[in-house]
PDB file of N, CA and C in Angstrom:
ATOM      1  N   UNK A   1      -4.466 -19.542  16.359  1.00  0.00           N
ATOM      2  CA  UNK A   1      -5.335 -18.600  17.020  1.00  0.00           C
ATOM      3  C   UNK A   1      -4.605 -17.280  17.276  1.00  0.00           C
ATOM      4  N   UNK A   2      -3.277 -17.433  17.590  1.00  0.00           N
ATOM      5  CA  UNK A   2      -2.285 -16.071  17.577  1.00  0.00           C
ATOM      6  C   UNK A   2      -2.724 -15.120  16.431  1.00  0.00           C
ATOM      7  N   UNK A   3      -2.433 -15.793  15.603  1.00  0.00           N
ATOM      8  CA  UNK A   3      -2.083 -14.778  14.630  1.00  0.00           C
ATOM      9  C   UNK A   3      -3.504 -14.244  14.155  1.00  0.00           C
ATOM     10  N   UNK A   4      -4.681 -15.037  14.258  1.00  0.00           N
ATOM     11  CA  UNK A   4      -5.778 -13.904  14.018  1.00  0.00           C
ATOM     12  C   UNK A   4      -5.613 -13.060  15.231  1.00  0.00           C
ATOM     13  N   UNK A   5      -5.214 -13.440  16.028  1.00  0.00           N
ATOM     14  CA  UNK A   5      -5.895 -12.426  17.068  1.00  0.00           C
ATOM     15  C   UNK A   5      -4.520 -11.228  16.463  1.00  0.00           C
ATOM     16  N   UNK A   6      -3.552 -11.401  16.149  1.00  0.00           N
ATOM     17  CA  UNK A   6      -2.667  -9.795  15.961  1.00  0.00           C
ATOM     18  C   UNK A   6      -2.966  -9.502  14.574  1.00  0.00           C
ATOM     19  N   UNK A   7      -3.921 -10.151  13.602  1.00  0.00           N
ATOM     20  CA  UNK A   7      -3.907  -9.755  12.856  1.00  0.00           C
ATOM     21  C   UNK A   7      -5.585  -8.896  12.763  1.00  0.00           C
ATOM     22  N   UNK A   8      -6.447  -9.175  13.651  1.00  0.00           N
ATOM     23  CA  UNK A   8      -7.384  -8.426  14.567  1.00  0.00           C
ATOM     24  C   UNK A   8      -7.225  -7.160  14.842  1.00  0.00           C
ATOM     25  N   UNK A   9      -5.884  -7.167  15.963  1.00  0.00           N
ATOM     26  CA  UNK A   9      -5.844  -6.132  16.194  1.00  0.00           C
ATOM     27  C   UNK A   9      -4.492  -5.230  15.389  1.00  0.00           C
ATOM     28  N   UNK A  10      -4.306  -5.471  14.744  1.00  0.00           N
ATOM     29  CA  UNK A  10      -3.141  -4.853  13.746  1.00  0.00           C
ATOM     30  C   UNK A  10      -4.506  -4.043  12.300  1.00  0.00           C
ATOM     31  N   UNK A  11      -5.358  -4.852  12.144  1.00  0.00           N
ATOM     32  CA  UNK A  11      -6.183  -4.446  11.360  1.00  0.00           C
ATOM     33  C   UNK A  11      -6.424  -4.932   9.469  1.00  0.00           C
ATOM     34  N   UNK A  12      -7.039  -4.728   8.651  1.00  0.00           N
ATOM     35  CA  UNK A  12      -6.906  -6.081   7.402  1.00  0.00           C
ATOM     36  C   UNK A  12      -6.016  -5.099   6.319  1.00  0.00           C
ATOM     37  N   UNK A  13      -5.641  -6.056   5.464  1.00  0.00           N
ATOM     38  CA  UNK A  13      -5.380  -5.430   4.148  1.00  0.00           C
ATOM     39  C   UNK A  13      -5.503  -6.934   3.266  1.00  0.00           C
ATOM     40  N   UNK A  14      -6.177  -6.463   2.204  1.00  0.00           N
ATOM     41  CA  UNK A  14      -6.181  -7.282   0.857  1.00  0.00           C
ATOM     42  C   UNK A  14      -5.580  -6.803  -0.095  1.00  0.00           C
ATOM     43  N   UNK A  15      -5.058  -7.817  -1.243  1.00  0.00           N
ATOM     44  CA  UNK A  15      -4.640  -7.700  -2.450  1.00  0.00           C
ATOM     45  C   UNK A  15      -4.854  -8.312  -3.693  1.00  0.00           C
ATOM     46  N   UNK A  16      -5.933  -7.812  -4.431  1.00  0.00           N
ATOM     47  CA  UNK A  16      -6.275  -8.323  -5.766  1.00  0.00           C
ATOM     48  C   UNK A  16      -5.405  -8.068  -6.876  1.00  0.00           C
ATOM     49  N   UNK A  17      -4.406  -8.801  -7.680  1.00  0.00           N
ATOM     50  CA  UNK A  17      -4.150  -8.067  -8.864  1.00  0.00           C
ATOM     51  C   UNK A  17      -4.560  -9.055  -9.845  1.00  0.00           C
ATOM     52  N   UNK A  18      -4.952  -8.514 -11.176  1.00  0.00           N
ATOM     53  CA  UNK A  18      -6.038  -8.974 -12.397  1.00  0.00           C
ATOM     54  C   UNK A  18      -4.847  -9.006 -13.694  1.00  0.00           C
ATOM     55  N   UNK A  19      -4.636 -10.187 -13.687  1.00  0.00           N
ATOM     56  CA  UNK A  19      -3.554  -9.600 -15.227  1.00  0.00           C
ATOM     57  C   UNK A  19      -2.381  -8.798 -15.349  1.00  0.00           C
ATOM     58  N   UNK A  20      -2.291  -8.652 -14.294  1.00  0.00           N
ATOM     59  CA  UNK A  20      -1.166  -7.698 -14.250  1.00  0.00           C
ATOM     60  C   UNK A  20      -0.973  -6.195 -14.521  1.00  0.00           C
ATOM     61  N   UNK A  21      -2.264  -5.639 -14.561  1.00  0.00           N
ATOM     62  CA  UNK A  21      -3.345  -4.781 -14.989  1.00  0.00           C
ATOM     63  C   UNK A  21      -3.986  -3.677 -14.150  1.00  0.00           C
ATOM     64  N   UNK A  22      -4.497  -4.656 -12.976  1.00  0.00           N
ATOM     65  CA  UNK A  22      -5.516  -3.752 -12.231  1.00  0.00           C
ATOM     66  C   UNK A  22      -5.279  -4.512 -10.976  1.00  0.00           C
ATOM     67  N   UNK A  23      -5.146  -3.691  -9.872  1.00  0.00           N
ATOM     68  CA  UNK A  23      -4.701  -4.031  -8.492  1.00  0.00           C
ATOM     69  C   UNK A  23      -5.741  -3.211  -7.674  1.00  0.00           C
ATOM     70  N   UNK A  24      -6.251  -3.756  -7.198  1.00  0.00           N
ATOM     71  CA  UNK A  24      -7.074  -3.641  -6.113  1.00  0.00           C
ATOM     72  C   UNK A  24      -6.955  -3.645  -4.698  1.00  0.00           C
ATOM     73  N   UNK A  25      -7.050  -2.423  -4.309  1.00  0.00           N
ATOM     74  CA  UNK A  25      -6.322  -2.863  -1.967  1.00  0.00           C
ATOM     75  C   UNK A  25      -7.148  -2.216  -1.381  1.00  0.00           C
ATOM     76  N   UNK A  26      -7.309  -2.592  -0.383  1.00  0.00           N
ATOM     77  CA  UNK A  26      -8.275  -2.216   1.180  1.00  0.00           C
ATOM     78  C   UNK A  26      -7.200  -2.334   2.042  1.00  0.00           C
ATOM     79  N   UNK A  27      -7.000  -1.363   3.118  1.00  0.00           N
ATOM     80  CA  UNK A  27      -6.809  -1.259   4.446  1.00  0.00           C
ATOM     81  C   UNK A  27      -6.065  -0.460   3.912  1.00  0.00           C
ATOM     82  N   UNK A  28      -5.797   0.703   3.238  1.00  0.00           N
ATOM     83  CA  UNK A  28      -5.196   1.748   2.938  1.00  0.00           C
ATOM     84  C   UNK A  28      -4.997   2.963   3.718  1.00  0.00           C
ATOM     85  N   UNK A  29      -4.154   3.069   4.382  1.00  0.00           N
ATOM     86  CA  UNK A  29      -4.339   4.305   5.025  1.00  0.00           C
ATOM     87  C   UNK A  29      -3.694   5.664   4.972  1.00  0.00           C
ATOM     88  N   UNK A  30      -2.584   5.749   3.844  1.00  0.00           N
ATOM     89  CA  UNK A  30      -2.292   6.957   3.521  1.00  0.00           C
ATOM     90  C   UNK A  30      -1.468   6.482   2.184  1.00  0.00           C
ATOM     91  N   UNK A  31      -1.674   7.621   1.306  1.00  0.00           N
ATOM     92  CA  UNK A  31      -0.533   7.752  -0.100  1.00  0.00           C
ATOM     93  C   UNK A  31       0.444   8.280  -0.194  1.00  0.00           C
ATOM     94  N   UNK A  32       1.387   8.133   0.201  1.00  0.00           N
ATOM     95  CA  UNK A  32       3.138   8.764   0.929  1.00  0.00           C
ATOM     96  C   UNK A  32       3.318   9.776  -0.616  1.00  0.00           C
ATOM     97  N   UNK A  33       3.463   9.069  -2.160  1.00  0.00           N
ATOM     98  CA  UNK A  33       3.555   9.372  -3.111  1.00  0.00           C
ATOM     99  C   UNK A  33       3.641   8.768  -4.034  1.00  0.00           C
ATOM    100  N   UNK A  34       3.625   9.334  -5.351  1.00  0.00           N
ATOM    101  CA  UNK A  34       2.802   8.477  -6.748  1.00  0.00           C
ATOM    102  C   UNK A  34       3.317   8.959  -7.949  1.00  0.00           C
ATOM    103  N   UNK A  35       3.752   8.324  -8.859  1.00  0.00           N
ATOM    104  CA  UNK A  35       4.044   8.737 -10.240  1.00  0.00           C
ATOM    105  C   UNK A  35       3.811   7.393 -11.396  1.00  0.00           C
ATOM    106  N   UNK A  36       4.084   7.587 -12.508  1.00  0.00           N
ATOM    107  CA  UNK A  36       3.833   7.128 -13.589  1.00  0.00           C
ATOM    108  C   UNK A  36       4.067   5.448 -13.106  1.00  0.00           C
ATOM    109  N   UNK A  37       5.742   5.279 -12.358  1.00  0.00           N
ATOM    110  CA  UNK A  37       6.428   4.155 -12.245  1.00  0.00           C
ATOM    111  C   UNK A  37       6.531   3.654 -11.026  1.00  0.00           C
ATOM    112  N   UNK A  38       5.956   4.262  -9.992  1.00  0.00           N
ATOM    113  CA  UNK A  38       5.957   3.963  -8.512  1.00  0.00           C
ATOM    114  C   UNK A  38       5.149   4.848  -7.653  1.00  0.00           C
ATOM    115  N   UNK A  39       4.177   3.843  -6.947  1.00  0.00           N
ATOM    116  CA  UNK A  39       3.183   4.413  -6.174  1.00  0.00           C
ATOM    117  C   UNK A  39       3.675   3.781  -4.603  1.00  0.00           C
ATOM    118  N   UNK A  40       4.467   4.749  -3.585  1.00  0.00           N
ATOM    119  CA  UNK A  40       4.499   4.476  -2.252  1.00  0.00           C
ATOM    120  C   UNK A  40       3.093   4.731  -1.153  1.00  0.00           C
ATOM    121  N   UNK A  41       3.093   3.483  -0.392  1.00  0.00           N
ATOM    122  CA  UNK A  41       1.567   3.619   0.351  1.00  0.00           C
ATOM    123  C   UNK A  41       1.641   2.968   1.668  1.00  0.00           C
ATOM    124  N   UNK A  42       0.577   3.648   2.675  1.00  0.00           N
ATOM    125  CA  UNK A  42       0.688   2.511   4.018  1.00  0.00           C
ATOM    126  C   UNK A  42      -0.505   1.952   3.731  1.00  0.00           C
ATOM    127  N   UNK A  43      -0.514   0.816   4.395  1.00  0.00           N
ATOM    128  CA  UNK A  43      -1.662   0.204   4.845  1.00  0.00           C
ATOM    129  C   UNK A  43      -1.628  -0.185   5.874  1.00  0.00           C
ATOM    130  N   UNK A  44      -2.877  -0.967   6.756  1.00  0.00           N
ATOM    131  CA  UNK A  44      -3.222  -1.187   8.042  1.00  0.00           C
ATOM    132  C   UNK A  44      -2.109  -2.139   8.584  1.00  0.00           C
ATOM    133  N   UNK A  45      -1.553  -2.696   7.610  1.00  0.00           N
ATOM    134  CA  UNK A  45      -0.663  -3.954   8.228  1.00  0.00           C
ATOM    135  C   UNK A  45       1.150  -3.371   7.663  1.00  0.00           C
ATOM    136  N   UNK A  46       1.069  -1.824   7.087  1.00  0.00           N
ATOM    137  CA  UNK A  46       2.544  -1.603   6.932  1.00  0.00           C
ATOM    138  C   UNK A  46       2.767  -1.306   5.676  1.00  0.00           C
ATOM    139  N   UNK A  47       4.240  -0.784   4.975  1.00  0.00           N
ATOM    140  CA  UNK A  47       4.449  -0.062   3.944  1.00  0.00           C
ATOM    141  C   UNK A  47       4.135  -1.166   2.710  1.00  0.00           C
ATOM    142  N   UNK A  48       3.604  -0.110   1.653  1.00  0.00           N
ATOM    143  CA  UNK A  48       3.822  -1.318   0.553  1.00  0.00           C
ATOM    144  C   UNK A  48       4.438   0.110  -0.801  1.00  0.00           C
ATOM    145  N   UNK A  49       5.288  -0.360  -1.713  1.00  0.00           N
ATOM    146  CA  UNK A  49       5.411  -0.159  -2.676  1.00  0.00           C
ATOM    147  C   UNK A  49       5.119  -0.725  -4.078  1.00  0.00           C
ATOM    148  N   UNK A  50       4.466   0.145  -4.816  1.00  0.00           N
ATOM    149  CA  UNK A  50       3.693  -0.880  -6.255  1.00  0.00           C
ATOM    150  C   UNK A  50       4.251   0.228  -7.254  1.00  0.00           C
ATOM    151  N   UNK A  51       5.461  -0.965  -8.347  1.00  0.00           N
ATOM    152  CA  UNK A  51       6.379  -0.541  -9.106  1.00  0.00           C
ATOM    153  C   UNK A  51       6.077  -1.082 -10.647  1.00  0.00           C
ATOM    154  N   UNK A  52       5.647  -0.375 -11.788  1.00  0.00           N
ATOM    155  CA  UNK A  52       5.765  -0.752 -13.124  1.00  0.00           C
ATOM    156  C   UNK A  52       5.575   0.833 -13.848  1.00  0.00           C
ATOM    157  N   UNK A  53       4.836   0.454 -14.799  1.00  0.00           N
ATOM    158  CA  UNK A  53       4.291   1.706 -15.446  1.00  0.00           C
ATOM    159  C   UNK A  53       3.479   2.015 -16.040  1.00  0.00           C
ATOM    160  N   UNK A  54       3.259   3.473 -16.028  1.00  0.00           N
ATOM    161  CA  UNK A  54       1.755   4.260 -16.655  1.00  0.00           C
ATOM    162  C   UNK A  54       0.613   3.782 -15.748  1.00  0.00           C
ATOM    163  N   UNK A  55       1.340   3.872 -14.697  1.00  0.00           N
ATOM    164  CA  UNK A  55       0.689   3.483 -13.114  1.00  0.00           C
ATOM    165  C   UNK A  55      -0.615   4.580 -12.908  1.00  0.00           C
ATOM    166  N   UNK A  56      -1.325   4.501 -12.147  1.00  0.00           N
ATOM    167  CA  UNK A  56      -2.465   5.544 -11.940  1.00  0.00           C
ATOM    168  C   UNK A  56      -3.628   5.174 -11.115  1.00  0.00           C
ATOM    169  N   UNK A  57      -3.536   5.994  -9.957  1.00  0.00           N
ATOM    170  CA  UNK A  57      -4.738   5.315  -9.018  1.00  0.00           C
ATOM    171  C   UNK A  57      -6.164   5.837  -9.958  1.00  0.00           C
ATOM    172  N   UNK A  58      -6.793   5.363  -9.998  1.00  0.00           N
ATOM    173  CA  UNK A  58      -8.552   5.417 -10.479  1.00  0.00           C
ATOM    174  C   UNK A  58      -9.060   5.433 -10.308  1.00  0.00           C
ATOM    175  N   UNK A  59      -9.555   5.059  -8.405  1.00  0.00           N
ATOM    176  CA  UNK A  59     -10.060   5.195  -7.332  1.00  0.00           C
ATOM    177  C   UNK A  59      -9.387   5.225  -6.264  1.00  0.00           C
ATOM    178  N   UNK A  60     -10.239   5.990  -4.877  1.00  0.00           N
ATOM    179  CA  UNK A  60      -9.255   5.762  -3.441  1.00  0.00           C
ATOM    180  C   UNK A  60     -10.381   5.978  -2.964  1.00  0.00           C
ATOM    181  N   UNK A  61     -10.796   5.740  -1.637  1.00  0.00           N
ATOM    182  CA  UNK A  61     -11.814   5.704  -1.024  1.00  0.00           C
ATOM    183  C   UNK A  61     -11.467   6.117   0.612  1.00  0.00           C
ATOM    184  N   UNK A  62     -11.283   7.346   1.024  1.00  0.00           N
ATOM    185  CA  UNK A  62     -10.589   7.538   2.127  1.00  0.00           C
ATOM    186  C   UNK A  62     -11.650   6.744   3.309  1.00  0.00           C
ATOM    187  N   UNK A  63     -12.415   6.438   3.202  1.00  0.00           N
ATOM    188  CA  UNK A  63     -13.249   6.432   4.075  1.00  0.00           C
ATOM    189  C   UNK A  63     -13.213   4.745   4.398  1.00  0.00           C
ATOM    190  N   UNK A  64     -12.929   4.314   3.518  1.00  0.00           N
ATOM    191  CA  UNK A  64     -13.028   2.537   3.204  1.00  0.00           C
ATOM    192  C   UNK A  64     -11.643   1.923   3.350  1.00  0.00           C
ATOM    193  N   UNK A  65     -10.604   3.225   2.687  1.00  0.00           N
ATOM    194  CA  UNK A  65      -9.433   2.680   2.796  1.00  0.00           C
ATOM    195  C   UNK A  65      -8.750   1.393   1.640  1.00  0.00           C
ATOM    196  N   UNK A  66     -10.192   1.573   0.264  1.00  0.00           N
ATOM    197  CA  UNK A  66      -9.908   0.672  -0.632  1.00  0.00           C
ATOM    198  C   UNK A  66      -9.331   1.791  -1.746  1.00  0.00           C
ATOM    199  N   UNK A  67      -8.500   1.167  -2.633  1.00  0.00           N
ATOM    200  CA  UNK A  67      -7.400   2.306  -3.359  1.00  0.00           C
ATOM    201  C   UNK A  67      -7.423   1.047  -5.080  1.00  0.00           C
ATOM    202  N   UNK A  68      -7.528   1.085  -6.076  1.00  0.00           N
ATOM    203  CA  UNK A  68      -7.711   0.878  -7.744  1.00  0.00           C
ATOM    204  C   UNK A  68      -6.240   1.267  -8.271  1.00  0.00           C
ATOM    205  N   UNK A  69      -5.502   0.904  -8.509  1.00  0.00           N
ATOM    206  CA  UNK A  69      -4.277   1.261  -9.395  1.00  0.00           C
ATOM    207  C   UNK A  69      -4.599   0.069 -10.934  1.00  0.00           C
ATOM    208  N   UNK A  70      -4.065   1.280 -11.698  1.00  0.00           N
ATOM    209  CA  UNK A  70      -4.385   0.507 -13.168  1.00  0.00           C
ATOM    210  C   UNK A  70      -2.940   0.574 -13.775  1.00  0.00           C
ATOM    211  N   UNK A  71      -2.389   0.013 -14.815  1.00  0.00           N
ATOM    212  CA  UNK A  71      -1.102   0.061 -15.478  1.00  0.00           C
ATOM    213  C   UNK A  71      -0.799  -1.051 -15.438  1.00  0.00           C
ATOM    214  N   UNK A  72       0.758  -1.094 -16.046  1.00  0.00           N
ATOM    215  CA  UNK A  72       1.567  -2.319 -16.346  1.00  0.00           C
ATOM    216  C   UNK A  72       2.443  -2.338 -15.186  1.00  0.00           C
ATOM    217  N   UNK A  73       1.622  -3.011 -13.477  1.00  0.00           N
ATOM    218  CA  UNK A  73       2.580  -3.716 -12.775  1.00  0.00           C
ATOM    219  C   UNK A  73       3.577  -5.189 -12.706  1.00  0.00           C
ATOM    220  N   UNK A  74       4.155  -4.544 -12.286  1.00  0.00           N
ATOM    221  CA  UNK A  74       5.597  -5.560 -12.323  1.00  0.00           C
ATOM    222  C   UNK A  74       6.469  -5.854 -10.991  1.00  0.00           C
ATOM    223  N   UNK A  75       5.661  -4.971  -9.807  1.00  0.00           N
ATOM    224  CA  UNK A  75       6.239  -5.412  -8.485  1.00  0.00           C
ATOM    225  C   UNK A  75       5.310  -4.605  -7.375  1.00  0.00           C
ATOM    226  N   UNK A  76       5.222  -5.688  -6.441  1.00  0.00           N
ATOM    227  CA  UNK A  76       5.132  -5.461  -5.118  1.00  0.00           C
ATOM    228  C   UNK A  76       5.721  -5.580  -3.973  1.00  0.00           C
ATOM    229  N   UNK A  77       6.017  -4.307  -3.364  1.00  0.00           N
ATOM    230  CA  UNK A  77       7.502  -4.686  -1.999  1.00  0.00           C
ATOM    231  C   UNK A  77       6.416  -3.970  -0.974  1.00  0.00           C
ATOM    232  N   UNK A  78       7.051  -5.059   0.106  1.00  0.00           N
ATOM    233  CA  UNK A  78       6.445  -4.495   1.102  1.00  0.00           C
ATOM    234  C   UNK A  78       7.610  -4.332   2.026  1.00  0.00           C
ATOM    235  N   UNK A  79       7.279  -3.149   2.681  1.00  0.00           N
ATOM    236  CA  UNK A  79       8.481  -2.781   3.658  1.00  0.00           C
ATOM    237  C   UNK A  79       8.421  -3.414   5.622  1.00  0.00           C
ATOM    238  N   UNK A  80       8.603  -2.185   6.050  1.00  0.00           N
ATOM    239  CA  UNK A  80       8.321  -2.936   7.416  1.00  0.00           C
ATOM    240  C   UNK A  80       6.860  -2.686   7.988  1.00  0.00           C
ATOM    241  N   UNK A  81       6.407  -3.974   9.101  1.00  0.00           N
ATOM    242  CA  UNK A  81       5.290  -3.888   9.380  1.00  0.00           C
ATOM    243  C   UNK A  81       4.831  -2.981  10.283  1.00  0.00           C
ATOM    244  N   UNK A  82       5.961  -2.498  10.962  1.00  0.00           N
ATOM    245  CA  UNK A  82       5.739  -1.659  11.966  1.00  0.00           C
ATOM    246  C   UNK A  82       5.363   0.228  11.565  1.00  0.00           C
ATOM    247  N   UNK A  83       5.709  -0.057  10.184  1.00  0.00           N
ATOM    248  CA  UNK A  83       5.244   1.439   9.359  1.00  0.00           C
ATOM    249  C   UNK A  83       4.195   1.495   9.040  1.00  0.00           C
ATOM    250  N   UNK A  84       3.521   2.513   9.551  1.00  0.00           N
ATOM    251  CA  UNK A  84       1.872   2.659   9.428  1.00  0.00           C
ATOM    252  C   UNK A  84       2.210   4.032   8.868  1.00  0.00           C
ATOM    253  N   UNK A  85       2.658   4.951   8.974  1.00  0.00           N
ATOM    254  CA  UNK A  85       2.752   6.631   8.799  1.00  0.00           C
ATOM    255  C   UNK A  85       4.092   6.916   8.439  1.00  0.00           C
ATOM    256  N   UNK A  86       4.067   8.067   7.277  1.00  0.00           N
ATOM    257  CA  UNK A  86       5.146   8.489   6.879  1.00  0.00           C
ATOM    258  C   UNK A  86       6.581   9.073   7.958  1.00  0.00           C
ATOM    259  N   UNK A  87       7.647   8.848   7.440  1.00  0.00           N
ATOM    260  CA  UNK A  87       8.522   9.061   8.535  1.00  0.00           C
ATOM    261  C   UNK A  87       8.646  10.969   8.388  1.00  0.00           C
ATOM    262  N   UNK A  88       9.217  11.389   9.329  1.00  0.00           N
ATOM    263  CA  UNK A  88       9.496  12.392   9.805  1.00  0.00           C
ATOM    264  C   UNK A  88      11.263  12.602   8.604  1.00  0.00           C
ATOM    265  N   UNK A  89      11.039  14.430   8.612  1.00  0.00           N
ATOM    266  CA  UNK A  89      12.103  14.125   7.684  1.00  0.00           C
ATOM    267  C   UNK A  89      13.712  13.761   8.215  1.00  0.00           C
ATOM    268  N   UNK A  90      13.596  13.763   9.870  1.00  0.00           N
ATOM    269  CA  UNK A  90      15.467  13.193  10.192  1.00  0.00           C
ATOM    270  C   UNK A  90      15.025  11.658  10.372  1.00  0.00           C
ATOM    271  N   UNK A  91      13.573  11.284  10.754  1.00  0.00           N
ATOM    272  CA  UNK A  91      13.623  10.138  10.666  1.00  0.00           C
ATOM    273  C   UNK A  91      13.990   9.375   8.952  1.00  0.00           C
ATOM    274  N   UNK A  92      13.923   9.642   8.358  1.00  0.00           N
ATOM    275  CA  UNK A  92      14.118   9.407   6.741  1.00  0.00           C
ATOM    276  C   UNK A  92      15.855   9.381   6.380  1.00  0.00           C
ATOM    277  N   UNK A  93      16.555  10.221   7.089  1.00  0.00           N
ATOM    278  CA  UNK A  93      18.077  10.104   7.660  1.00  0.00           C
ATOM    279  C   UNK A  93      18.774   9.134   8.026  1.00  0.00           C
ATOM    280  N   UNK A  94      18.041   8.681   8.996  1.00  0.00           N
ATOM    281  CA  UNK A  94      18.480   7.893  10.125  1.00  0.00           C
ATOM    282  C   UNK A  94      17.845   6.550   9.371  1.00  0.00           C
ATOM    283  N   UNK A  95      16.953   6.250   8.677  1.00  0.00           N
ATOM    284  CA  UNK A  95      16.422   4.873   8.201  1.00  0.00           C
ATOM    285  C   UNK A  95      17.032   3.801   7.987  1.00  0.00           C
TER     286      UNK A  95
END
């Protein structure tokens, strides 16, 4: 019962990936930054990084917070949970 309830109030995130292909997420809440081979992102529950290539979001839905990446992934890292928002740049120093 704990853990729905902090995961309630912490807020959702899902993760579909299709083949290795097409990745699908909700609870998106900001795109830190993005290129061919690595797309950095928060979501409701904390940092995630999604690493392969010829990467490319295809949709984002600011409003929904659901985000489409297409390409040849090959990793998902998630960082800490307590990161919701990009750090500050001495905070990025000090990390």
């Amino acid at each position: 019962m704990e853990n729905k309830q902090n995961t309630e109030t912490q807020g959702r995130h899902n993760v579909i990936l299709e083949n290795r292909a097409r990745l699908s997420l909700s609870g998106v809440t900001d795109v830190d930054r993005f290129n061919e081979e690595e797309i950095c992102l928060f979501t409701q529950l904390g940092e995630l990084t999604i690493r392969g290539s010829d990467l490319h979001i295809n949709e984002m839905s600011v409003g929904s917070g659901d985000v489409l990446v297409e390409g040849d992934i090959c990793a998902l890292v998630y960082g800490d949970k307590d990161r919701r928002k990009k750090l500050s740049a001495l905070g990025k120093i000090f990390r």
